[in-house]
Each structure stands twice: as structure tokens, then as C-alpha cells.
N, C-alpha and C. Protein backbone atom coordinates (compact mmCIF):
# COMPACT_ATOMS: atom_id res chain seq x y z
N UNK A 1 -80.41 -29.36 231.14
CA UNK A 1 -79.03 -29.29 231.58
C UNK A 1 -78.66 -30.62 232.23
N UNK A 2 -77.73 -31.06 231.43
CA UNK A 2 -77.14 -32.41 232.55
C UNK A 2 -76.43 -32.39 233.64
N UNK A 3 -76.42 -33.42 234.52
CA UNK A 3 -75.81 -33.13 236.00
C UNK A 3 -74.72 -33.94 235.96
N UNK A 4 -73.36 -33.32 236.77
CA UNK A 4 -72.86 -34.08 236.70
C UNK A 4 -72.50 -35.33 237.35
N UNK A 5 -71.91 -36.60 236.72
CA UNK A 5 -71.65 -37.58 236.88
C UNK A 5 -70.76 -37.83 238.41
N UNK A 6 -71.50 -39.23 238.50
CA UNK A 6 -70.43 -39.59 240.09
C UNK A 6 -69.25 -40.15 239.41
N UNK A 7 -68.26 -39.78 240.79
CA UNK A 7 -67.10 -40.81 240.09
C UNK A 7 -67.17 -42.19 241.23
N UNK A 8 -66.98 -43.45 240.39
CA UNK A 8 -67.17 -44.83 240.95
C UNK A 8 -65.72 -45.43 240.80
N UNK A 9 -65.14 -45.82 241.74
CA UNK A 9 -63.80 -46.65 241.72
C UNK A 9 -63.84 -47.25 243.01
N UNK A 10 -65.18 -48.87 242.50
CA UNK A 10 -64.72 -49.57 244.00
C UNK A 10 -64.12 -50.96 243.62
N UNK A 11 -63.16 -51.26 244.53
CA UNK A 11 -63.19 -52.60 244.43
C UNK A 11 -64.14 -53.82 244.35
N UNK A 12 -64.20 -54.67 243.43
CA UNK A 12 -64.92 -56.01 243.48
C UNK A 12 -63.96 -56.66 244.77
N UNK A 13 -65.52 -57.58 245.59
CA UNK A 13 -64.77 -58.50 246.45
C UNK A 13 -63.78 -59.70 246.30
N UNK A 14 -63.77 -59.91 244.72
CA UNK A 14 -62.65 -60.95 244.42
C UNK A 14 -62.16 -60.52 242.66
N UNK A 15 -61.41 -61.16 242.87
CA UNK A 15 -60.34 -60.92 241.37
C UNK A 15 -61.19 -61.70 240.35
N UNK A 16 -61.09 -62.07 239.26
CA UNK A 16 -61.32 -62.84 238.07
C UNK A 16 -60.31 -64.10 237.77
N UNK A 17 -61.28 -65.58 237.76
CA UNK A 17 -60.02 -66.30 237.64
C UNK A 17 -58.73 -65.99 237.18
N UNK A 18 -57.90 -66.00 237.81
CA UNK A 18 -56.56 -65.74 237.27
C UNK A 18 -55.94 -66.73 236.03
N UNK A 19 -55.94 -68.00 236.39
CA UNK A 19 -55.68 -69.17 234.91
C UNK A 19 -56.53 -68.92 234.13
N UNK A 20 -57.65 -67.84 233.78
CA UNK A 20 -58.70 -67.71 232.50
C UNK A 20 -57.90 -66.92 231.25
N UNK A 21 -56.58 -66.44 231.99
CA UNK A 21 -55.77 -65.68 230.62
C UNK A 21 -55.08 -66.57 229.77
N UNK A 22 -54.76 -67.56 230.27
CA UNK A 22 -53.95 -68.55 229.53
C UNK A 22 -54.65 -69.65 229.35
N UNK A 23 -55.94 -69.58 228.92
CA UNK A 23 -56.69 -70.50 228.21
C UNK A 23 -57.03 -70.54 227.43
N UNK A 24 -57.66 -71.48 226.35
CA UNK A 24 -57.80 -70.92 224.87
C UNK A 24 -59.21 -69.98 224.56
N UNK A 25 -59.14 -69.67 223.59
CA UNK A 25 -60.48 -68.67 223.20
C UNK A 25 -61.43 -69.50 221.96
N UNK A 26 -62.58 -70.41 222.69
CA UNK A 26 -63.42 -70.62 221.87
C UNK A 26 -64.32 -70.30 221.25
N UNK A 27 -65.17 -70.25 219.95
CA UNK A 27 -65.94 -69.23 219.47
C UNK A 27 -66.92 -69.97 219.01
N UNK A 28 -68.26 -69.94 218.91
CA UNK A 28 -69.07 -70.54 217.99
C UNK A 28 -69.83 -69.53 217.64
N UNK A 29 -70.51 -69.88 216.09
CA UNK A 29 -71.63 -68.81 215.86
C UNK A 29 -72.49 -69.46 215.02
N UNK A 30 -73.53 -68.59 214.25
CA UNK A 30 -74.42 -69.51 212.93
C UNK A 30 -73.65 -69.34 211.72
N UNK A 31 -72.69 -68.46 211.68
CA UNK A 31 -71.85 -67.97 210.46
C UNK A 31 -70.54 -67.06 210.79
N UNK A 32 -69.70 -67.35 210.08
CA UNK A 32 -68.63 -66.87 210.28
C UNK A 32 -67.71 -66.18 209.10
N UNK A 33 -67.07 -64.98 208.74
CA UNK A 33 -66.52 -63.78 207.97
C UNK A 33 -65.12 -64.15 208.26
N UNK A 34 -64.27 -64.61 207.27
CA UNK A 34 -62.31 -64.23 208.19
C UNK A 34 -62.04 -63.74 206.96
N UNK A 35 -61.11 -62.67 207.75
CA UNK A 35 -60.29 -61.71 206.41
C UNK A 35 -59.02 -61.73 207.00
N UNK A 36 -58.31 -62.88 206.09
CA UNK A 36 -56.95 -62.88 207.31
C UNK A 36 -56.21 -61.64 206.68
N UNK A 37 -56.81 -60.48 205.94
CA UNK A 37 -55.69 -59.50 205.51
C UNK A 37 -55.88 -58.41 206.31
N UNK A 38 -57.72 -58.31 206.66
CA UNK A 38 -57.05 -57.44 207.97
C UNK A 38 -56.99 -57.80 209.31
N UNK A 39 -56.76 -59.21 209.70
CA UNK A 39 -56.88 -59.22 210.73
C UNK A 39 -58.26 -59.48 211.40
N UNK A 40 -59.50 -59.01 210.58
CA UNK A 40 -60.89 -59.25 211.53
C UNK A 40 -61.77 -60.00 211.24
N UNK A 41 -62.01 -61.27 212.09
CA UNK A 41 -63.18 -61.79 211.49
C UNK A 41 -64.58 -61.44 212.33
N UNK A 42 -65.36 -61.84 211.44
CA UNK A 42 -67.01 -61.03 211.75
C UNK A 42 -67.75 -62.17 212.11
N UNK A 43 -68.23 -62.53 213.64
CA UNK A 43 -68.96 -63.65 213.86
C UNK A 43 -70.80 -63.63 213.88
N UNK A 44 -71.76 -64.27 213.28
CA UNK A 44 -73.05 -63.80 213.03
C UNK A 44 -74.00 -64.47 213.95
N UNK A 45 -74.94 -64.18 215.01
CA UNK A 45 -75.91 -64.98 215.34
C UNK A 45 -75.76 -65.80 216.11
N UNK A 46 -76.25 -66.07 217.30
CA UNK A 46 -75.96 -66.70 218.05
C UNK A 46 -74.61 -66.61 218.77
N UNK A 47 -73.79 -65.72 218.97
CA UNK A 47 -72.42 -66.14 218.99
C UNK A 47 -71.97 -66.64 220.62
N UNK A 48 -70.90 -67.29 220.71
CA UNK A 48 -70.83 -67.24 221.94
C UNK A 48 -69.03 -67.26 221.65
N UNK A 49 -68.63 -67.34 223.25
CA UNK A 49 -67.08 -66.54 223.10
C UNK A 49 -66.93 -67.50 224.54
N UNK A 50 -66.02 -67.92 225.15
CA UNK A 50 -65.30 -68.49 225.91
C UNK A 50 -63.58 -68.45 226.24
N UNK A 51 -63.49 -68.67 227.81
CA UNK A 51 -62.08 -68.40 227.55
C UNK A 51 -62.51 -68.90 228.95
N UNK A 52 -61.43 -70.08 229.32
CA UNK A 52 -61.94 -70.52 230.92
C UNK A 52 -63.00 -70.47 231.65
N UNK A 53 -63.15 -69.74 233.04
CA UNK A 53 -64.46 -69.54 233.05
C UNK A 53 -65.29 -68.44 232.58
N UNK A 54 -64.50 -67.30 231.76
CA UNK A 54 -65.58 -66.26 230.80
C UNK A 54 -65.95 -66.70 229.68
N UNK A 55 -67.37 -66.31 229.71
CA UNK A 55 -68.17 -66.74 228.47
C UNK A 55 -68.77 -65.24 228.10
N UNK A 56 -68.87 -64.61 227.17
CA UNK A 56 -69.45 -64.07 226.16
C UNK A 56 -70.68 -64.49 225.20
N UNK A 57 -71.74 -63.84 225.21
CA UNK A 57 -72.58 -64.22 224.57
C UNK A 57 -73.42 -62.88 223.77
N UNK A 58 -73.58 -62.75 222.67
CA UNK A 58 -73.73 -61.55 221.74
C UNK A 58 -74.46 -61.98 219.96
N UNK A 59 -75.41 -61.06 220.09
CA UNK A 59 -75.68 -61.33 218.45
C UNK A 59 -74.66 -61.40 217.61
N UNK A 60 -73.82 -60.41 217.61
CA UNK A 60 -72.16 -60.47 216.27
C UNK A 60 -71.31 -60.11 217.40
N UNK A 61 -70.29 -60.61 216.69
CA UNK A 61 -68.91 -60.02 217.25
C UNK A 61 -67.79 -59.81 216.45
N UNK A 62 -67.15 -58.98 216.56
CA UNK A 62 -65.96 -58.90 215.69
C UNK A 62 -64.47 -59.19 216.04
N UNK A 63 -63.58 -60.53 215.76
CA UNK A 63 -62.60 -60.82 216.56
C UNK A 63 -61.24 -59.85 215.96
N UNK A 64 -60.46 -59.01 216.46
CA UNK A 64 -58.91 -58.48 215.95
C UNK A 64 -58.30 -59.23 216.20
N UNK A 65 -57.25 -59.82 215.26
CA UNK A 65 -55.98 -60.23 215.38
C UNK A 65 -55.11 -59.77 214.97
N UNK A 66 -53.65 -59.26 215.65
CA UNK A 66 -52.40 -58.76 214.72
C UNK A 66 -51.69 -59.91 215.39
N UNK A 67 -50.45 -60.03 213.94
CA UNK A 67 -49.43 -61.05 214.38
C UNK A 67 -49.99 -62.45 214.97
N UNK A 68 -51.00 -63.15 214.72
CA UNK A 68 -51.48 -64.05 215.45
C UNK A 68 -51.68 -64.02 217.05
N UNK A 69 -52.14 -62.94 217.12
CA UNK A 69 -52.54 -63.22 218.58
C UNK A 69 -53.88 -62.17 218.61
N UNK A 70 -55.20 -62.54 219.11
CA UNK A 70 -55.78 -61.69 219.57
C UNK A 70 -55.73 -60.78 220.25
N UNK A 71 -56.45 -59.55 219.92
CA UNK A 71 -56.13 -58.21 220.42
C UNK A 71 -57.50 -57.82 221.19
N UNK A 72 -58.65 -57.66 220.29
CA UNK A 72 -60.09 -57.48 221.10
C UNK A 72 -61.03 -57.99 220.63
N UNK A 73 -61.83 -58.34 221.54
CA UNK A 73 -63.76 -58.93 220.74
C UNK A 73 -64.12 -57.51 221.09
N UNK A 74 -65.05 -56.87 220.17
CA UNK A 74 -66.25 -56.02 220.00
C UNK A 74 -67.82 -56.72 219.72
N UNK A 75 -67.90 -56.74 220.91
CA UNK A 75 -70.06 -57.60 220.71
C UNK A 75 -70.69 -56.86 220.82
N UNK A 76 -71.63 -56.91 220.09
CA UNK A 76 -72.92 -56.21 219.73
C UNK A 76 -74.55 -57.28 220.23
N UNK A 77 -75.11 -56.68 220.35
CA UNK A 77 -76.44 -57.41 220.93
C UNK A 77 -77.39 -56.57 221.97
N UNK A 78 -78.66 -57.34 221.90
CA UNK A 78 -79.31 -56.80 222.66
C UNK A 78 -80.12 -58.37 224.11
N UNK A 79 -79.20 -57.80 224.87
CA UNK A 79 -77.95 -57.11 225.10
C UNK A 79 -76.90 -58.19 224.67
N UNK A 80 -75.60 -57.81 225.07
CA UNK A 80 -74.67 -58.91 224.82
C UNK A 80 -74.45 -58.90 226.57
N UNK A 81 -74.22 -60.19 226.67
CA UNK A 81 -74.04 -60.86 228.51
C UNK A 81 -72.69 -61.80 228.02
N UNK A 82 -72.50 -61.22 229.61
CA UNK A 82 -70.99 -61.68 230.03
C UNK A 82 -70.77 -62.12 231.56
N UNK A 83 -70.24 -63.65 231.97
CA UNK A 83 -70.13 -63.75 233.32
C UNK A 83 -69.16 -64.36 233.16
N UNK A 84 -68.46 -64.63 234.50
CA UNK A 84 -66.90 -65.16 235.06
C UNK A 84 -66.49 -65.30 236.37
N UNK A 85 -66.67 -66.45 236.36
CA UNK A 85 -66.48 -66.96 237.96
C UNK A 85 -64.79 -66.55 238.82
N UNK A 86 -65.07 -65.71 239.59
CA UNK A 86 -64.48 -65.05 240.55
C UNK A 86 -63.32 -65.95 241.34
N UNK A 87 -62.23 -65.63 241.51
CA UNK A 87 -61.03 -66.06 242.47
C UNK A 87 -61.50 -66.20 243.92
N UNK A 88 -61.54 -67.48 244.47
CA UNK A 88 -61.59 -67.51 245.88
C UNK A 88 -62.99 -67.08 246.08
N UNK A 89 -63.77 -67.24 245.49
CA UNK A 89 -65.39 -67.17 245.54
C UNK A 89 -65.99 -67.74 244.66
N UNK A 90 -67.32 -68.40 245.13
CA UNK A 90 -68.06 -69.53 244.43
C UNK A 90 -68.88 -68.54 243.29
N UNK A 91 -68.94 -67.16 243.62
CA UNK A 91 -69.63 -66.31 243.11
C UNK A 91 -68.87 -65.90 241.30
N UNK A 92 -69.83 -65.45 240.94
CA UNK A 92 -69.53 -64.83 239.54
C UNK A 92 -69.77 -63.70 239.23
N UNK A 93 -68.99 -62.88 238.10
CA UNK A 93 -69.53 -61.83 237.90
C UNK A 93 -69.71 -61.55 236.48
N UNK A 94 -71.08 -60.71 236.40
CA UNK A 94 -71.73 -60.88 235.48
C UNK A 94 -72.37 -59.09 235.04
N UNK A 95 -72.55 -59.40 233.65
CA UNK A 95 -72.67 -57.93 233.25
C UNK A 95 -73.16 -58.12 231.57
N UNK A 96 -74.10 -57.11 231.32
CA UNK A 96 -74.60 -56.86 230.17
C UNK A 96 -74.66 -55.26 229.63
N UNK A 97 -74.71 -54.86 228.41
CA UNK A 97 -74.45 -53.63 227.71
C UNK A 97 -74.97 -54.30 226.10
N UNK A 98 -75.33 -53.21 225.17
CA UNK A 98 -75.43 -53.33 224.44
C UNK A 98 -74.63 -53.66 223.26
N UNK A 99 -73.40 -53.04 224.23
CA UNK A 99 -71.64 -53.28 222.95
C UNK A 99 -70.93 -53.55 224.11
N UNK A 100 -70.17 -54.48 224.23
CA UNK A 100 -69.25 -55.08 225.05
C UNK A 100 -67.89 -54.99 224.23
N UNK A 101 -66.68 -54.54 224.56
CA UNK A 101 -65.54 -54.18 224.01
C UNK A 101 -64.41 -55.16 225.12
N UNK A 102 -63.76 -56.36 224.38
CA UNK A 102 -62.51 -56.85 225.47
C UNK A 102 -61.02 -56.90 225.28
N UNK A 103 -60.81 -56.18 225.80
CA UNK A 103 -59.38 -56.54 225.29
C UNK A 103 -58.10 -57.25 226.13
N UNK A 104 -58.11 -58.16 225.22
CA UNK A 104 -57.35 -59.56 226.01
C UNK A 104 -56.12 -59.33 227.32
N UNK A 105 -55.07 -58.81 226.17
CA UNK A 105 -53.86 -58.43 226.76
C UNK A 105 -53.64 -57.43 228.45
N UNK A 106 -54.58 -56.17 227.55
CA UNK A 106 -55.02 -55.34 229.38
C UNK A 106 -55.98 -55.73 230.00
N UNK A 107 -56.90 -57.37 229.83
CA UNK A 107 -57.33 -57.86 230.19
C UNK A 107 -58.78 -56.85 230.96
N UNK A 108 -59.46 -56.16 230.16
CA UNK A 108 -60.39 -55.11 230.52
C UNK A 108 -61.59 -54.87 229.58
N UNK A 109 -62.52 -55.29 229.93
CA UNK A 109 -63.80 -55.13 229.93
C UNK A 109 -64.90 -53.94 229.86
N UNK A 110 -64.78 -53.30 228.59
CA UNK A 110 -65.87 -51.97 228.30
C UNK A 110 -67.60 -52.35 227.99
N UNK A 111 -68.14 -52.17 228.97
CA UNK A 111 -69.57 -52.05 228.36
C UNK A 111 -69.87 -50.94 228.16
N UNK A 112 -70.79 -50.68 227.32
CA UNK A 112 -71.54 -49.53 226.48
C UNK A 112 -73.09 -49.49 226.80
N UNK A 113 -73.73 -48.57 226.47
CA UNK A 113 -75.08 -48.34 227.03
C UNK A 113 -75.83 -49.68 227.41
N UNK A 114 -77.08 -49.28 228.28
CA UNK A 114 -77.31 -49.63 229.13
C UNK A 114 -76.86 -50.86 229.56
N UNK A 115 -75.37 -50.56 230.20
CA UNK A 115 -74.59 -51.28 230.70
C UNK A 115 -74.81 -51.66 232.54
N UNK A 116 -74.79 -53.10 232.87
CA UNK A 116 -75.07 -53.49 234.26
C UNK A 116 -73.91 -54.57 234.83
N UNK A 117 -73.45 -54.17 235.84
CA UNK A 117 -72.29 -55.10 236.43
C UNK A 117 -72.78 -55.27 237.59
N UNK A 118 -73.05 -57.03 237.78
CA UNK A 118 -73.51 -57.19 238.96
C UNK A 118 -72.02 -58.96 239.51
N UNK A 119 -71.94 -58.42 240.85
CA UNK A 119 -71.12 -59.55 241.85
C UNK A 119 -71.99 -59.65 242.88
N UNK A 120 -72.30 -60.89 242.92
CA UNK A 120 -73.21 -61.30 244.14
C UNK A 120 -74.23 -60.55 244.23
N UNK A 121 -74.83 -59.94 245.27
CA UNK A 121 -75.81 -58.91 245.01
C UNK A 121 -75.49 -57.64 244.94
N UNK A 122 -74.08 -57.41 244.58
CA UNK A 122 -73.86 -55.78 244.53
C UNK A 122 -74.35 -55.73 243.28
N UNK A 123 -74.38 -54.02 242.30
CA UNK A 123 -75.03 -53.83 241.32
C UNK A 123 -74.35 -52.53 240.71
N UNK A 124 -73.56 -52.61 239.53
CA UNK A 124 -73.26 -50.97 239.06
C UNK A 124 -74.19 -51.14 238.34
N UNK A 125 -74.86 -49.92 237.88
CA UNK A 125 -74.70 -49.80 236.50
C UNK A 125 -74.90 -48.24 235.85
N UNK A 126 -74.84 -47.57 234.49
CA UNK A 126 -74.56 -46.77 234.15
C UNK A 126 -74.27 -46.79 232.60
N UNK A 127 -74.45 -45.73 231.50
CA UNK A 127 -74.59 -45.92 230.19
C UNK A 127 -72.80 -46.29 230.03
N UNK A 128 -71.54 -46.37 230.65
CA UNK A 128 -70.64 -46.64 230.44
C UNK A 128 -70.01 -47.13 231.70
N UNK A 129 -69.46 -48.88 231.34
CA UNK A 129 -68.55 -48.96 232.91
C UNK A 129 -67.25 -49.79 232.02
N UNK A 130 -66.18 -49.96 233.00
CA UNK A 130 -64.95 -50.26 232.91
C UNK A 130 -64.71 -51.35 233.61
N UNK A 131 -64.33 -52.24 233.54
CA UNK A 131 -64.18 -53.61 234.15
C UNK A 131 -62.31 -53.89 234.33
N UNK A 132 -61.34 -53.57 234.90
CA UNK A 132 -60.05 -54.10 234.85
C UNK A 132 -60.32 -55.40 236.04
N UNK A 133 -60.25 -56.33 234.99
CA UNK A 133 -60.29 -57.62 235.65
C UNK A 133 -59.30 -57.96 236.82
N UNK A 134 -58.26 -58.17 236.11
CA UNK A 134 -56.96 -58.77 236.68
C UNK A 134 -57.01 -57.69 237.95
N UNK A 135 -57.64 -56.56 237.89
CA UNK A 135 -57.50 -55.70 239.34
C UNK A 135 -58.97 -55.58 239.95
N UNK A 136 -59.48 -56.28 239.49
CA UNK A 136 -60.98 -56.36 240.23
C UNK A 136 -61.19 -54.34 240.63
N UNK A 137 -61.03 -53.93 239.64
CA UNK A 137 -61.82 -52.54 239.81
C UNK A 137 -62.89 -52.14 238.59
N UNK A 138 -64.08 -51.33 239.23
CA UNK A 138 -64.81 -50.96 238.74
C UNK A 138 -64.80 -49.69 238.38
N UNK A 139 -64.82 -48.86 236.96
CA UNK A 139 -65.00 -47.22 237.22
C UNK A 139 -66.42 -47.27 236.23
N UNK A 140 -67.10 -46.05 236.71
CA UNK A 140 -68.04 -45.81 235.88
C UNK A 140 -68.39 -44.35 236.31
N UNK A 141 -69.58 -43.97 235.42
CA UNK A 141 -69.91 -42.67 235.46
C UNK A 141 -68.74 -41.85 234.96
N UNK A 142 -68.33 -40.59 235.44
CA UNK A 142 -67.15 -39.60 235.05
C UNK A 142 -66.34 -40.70 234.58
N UNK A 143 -66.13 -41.44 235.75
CA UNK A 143 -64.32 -42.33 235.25
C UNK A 143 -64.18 -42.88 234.21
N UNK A 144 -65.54 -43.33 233.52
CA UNK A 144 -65.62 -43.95 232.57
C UNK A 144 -65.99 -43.52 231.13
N UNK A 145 -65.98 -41.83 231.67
CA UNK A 145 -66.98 -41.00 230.54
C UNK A 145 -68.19 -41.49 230.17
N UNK A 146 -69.07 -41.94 230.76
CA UNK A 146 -70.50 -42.30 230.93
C UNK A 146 -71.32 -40.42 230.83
N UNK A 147 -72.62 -40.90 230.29
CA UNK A 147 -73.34 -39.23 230.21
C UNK A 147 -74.86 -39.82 231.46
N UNK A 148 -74.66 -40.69 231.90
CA UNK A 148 -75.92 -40.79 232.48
C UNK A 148 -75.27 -41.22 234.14
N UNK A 149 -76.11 -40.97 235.38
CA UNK A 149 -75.71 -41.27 236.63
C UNK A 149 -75.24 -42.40 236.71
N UNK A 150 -74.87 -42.77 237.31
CA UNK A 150 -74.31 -44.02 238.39
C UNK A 150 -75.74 -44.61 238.96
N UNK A 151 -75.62 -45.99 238.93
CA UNK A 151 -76.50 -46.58 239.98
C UNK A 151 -76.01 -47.62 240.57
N UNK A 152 -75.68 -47.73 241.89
CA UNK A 152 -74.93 -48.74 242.89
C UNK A 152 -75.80 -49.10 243.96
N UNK A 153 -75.94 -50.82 243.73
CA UNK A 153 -76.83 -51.21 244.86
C UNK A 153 -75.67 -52.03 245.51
N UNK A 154 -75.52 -51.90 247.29
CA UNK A 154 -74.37 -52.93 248.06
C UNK A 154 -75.06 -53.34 249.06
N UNK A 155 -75.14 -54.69 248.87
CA UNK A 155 -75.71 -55.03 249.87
C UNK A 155 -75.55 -55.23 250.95
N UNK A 156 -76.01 -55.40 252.16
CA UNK A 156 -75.43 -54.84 253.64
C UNK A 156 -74.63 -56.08 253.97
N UNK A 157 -73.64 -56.28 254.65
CA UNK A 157 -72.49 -57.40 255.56
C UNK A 157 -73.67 -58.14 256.63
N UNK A 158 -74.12 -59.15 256.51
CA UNK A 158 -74.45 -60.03 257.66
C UNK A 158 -73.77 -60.01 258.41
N UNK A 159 -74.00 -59.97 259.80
CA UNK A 159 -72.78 -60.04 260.87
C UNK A 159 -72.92 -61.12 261.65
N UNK A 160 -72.12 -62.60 262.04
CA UNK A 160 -72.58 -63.38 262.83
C UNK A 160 -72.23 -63.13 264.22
N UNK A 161 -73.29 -63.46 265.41
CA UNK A 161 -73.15 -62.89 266.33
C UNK A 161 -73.60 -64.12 267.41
């Protein structure tokens, strides 16, 4: 019998560069698929993904475009890793899953099994988490329809005294 899931909705201590939305999206891979009829190209090996300070890194990925504008990367890998240096902190945040799902516009971040989101030394992780950047919130477990617990490490506030 499974138990049920926590619900997780905490704030990250800082936002996601904010100028990383209006930067361009660079891509490299060992090979590359474009089907400009539907919209998706298929990136192979090695891939990596950029956009200011987020970088993406994944065995394949699959880019959507409608109307010329990107819509989502879907990465695949074991794992696929993702970090992005944080607003008003030297810190970054960083996270791996096996399928990483982004989508530009709602600017939000799906990892898929054994998925890990770590800022500084805090730590989610859980077979499903949710990343809304632009709002520096985290959901996982229930919130995220995840089937496996929550695991949250926070590390304690130094206090100077």
C-alpha cells in the first residue's frame, strides 16, 4: 500500500536571473533532426542547451517550435542536469531528473524521476518536482503528482553573534 505524499510549496531563497528570459537559446549537439513541418527538432548526444545563465545538459532533447518561437525542450538522459545562477545571490540552482521538461514562456521547469533540486545546501528531491522560476517556488510530492515521498534537506541559519 502506498503512503501518502507530502505536499512541498517552499520558497527558494532567490529568484532566477531575471534577464535569462530575454536571451538567446543556444544549442549544441553531435547531431541534429529539424522538421520545420512539425515544428520539432531532435537533438543527439552530447547536447547542451543555454539561455543566459541556464544551461541544460542531456543525452537528446527535443526542441518545439510554433510560429517561430520556442515553446519547450523535453531532455532525456541519465541524468539530464540543469543549473542557473540565482538573482541577488552568488549561488546557483541546480537540479537533475531523468526527463527534464521546460517551458519557456511559463518559464517552468518539470523534472521527472529521480528528480533532485538543490540551492545552496538546501535539497528537494522526489520522483516528480516543479520548478516556477520567475516565482522561485518549489512543489513536489502531491503538488506535483509525484508517487514517491518528498525528501528535504535545509540547512540550519548561522547566526552572527
Amino acid at each position: 500500500m502506498s503512503l501518502l505524499l507530502l505536499l512541498l510549496l517552499l520558497p527558494l531563497q532567490a529568484r532566477a536571473l531575471s534577464g535569462d528570459r530575454e536571451q538567446p537559446i543556444y544549442l549544441e549537439a553531435d547531431s541534429v533532426e529539424i522538421d520545420e513541418a512539425s515544428g520539432v527538432s531532435v537533438y543527439i548526444g552530447n547536447v547542451v542547451v543555454s539561455q543566459g545563465s541556464m544551461r541544460l545538459e542531456a543525452d537528446k532533447m527535443w526542441i518545439h517550435r510554433r510560429q517561430g518561437e520556442t515553446e519547450k525542450i523535453v531532455a532525456v538522459g541519465k541524468p539530464v542536469r540543469f543549473r542557473q545562477q540565482m538573482d541577488k545571490s552568488h549561488e546557483e540552482a541546480r537540479g537533475h531528473a531523468l526527463k527534464i521538461t521546460y517551458f519557456i514562456k511559463k518559464d517552468e521547469i518539470y523534472l521527472f524521476d529521480e528528480a533532485v533540486l538543490q540551492q545552496g545546501k538546501d535539497e528537494f528531491s522526489s520522483d516528480r518536482i516543479t520548478y516556477l522560476r520567475s516565482r522561485s517556488l518549489v512543489k513536489a510530492g502531491t503538488s506535483a503528482q509525484g508517487k514517491q515521498r518528498v525528501r528535504v534537506v535545509i540547512e540550519s541559519q548561522k547566526h552572527d553573534q
